[in-house]
Protein backbone atom coordinates (compact mmCIF):
# COMPACT_ATOMS: atom_id res chain seq x y z
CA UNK A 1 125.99 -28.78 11.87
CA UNK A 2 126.59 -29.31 15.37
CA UNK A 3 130.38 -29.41 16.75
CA UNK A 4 131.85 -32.72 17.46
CA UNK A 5 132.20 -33.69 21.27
CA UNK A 6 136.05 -33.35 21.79
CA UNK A 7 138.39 -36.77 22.72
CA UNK A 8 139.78 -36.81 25.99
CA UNK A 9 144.02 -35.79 26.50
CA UNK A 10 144.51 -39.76 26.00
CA UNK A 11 142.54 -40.40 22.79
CA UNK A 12 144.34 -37.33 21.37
CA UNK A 13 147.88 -38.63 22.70
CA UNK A 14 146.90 -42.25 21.01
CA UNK A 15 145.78 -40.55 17.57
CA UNK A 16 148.85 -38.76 17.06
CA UNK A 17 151.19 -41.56 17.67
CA UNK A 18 149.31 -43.47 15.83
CA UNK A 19 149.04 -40.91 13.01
CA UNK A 20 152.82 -40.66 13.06
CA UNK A 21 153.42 -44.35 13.35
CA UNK A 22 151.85 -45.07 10.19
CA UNK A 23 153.11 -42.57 8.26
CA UNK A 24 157.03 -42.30 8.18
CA UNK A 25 157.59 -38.98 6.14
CA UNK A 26 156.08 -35.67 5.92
CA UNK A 27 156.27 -32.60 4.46
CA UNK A 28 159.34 -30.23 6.13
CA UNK A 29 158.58 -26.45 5.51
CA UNK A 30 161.74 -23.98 5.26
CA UNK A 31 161.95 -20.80 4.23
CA UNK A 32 163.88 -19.75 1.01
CA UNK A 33 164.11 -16.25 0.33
CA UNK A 34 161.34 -15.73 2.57
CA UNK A 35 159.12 -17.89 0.84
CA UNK A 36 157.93 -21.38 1.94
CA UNK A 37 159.55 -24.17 0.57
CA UNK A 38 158.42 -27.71 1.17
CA UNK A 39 160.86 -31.39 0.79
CA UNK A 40 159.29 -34.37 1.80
CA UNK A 41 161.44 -35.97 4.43
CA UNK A 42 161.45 -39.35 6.58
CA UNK A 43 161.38 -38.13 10.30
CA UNK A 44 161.49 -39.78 13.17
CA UNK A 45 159.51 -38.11 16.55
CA UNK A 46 161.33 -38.10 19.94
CA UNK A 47 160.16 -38.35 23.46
CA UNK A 48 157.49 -36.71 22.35
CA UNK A 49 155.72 -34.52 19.62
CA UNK A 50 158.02 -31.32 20.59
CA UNK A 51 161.10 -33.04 19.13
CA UNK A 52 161.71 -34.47 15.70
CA UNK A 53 164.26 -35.58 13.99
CA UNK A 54 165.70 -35.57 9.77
CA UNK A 55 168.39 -37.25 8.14
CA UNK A 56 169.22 -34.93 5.20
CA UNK A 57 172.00 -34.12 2.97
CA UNK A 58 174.01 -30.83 3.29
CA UNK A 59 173.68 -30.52 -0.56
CA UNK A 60 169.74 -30.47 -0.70
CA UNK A 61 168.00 -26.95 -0.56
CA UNK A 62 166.09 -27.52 2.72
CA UNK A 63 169.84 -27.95 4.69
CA UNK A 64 170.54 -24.48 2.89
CA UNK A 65 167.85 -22.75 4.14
CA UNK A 66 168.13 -24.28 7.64
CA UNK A 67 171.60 -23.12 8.08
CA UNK A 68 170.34 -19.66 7.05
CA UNK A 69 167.13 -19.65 8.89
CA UNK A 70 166.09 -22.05 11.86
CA UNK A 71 162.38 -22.07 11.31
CA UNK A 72 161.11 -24.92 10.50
CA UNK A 73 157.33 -26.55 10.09
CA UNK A 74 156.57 -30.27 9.68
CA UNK A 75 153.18 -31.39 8.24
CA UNK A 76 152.44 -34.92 8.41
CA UNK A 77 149.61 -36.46 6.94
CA UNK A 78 147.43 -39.73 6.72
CA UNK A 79 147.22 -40.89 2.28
CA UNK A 80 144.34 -39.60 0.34
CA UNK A 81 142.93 -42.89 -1.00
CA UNK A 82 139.63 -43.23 -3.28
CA UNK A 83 136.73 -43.17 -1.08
CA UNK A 84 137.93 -40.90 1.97
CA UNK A 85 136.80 -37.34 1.94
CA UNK A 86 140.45 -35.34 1.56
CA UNK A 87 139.00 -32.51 4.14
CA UNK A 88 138.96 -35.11 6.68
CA UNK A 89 142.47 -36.78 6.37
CA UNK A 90 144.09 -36.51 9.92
CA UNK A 91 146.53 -34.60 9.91
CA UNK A 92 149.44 -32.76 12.03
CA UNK A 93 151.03 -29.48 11.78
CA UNK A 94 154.09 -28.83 13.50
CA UNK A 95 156.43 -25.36 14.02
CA UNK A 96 159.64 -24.78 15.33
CA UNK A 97 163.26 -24.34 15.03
CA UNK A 98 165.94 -26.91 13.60
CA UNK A 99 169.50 -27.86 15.02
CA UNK A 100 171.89 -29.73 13.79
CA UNK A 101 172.50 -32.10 15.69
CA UNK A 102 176.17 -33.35 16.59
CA UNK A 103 177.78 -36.78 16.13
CA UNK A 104 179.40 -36.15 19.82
CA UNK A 105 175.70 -34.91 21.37
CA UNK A 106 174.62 -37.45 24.20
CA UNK A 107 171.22 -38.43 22.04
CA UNK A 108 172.90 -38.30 19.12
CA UNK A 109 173.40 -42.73 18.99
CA UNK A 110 169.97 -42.81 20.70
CA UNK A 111 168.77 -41.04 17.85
CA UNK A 112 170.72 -42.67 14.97
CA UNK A 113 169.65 -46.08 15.94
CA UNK A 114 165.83 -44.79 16.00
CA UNK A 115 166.22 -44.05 13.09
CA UNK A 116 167.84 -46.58 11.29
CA UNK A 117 165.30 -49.42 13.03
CA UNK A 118 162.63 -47.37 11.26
CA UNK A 119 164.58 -46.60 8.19
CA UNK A 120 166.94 -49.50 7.31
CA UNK A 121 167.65 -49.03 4.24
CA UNK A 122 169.28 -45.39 5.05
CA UNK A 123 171.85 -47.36 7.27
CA UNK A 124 174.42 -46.53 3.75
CA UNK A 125 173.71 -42.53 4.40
CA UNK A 126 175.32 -42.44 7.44
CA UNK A 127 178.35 -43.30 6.11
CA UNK A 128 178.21 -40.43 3.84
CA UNK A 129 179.88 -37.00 4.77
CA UNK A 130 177.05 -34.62 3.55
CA UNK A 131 174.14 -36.05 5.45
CA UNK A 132 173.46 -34.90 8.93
CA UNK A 133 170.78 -35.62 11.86
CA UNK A 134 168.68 -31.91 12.66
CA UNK A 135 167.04 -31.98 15.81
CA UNK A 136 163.29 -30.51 14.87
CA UNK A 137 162.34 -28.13 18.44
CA UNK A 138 159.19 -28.27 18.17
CA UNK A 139 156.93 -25.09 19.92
CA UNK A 140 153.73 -25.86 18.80
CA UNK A 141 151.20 -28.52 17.50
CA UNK A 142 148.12 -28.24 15.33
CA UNK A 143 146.69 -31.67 15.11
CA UNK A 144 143.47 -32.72 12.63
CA UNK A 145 141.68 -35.66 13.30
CA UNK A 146 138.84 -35.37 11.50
CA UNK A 147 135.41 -32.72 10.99
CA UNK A 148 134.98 -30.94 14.20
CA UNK A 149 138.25 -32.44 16.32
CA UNK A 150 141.13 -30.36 15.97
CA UNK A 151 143.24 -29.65 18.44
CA UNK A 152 146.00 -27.41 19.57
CA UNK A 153 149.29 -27.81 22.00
CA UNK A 154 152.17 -26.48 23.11
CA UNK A 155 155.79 -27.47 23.65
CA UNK A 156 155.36 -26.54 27.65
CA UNK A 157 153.06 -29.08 28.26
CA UNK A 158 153.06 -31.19 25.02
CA UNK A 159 150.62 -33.59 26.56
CA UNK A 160 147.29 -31.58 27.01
CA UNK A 161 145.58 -30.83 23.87
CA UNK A 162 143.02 -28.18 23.65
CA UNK A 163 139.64 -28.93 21.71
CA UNK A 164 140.08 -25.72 18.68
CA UNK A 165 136.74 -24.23 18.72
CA UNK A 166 135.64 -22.03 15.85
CA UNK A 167 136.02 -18.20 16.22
CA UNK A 168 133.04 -15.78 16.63
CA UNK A 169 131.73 -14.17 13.66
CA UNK A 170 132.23 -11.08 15.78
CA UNK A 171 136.20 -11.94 15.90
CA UNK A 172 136.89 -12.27 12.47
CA UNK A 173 138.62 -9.95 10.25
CA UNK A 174 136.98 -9.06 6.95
CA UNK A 175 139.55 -8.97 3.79
């Protein structure tokens, strides 16, 4: 099967916003006794994919494991529906760290009301005193749009996306 011709910088940048305008929550990764642990969370995405941003409680496992460990992943994916072949879902893979983010930080209202104008009904939440804005710093991106178009990028330049080609046979470890 021949390899898909790869989207230019622009169609990339318009998938993923569009990927992560239609779908509000994803998948946050943590690590709990050095194991992954997954909660599915409503996010919100910054400037730009490097930074993310959660509205959890302090009570929930994930906040836990944040406040032990910073490292963080976000996966964000497209609905399987009947019909659509589930290898092809696009999809977006995100690492990083998480930090808390301060009522008293300058992006902190910025942030809030993002939030809340995609998420009105957590408006009650923020009134709470166990739930919290983290700021996801994002480092790197691995973004799936389909067979053949994946695509890598990283927090320096979050704007160029590189085509992922496959590996050489030569390059590949055998298990």
């Amino acid at each position: 099967m021949a390899m898909s011709e790869a989207l230019s910088n622009e169609e990339v940048q318009t998938a993923w916003e569009k990927l992560t305008g239609e779908v509000r929550t994803g998948v946050l990764l943590t690590l709990r006794d050095g194991r992954l642990f997954g909660s599915h969370v409503p996010y919100v995405i910054g400037e730009h994919w490097a930074r993310a941003y959660i509205h959890v409680s302090r009570l929930a496992l994930h906040s836990e494991h944040l406040s032990r460990d910073p490292r963080v992943g976000l996966f964000v994916s497209e609905p399987d529906r009947p019909g659509k072949n589930p290898l092809a879902l696009r999809r977006m893979n995100l690492q990083g760290e998480a930090v808390l983010l301060d009522a008293g930080a300058p992006i902190y209202e910025e942030v809030k009301e993002r939030y809340l104008a995609r998420f009105p009904q957590s408006a009650m939440l923020f009134g709470f005193g166990d739930f919290s804005l983290w700021e996801l710093r994002l480092e790197g991106a691995h973004l799936v749009l389909g067979f053949g178009q994946a695509y890598l990028a990283d927090a320096t330049n979050p704007h160029t996306w590189v085509h992922q080609k496959p590996s050489r046979k030569d390059d590949r470890r055998e298990v």
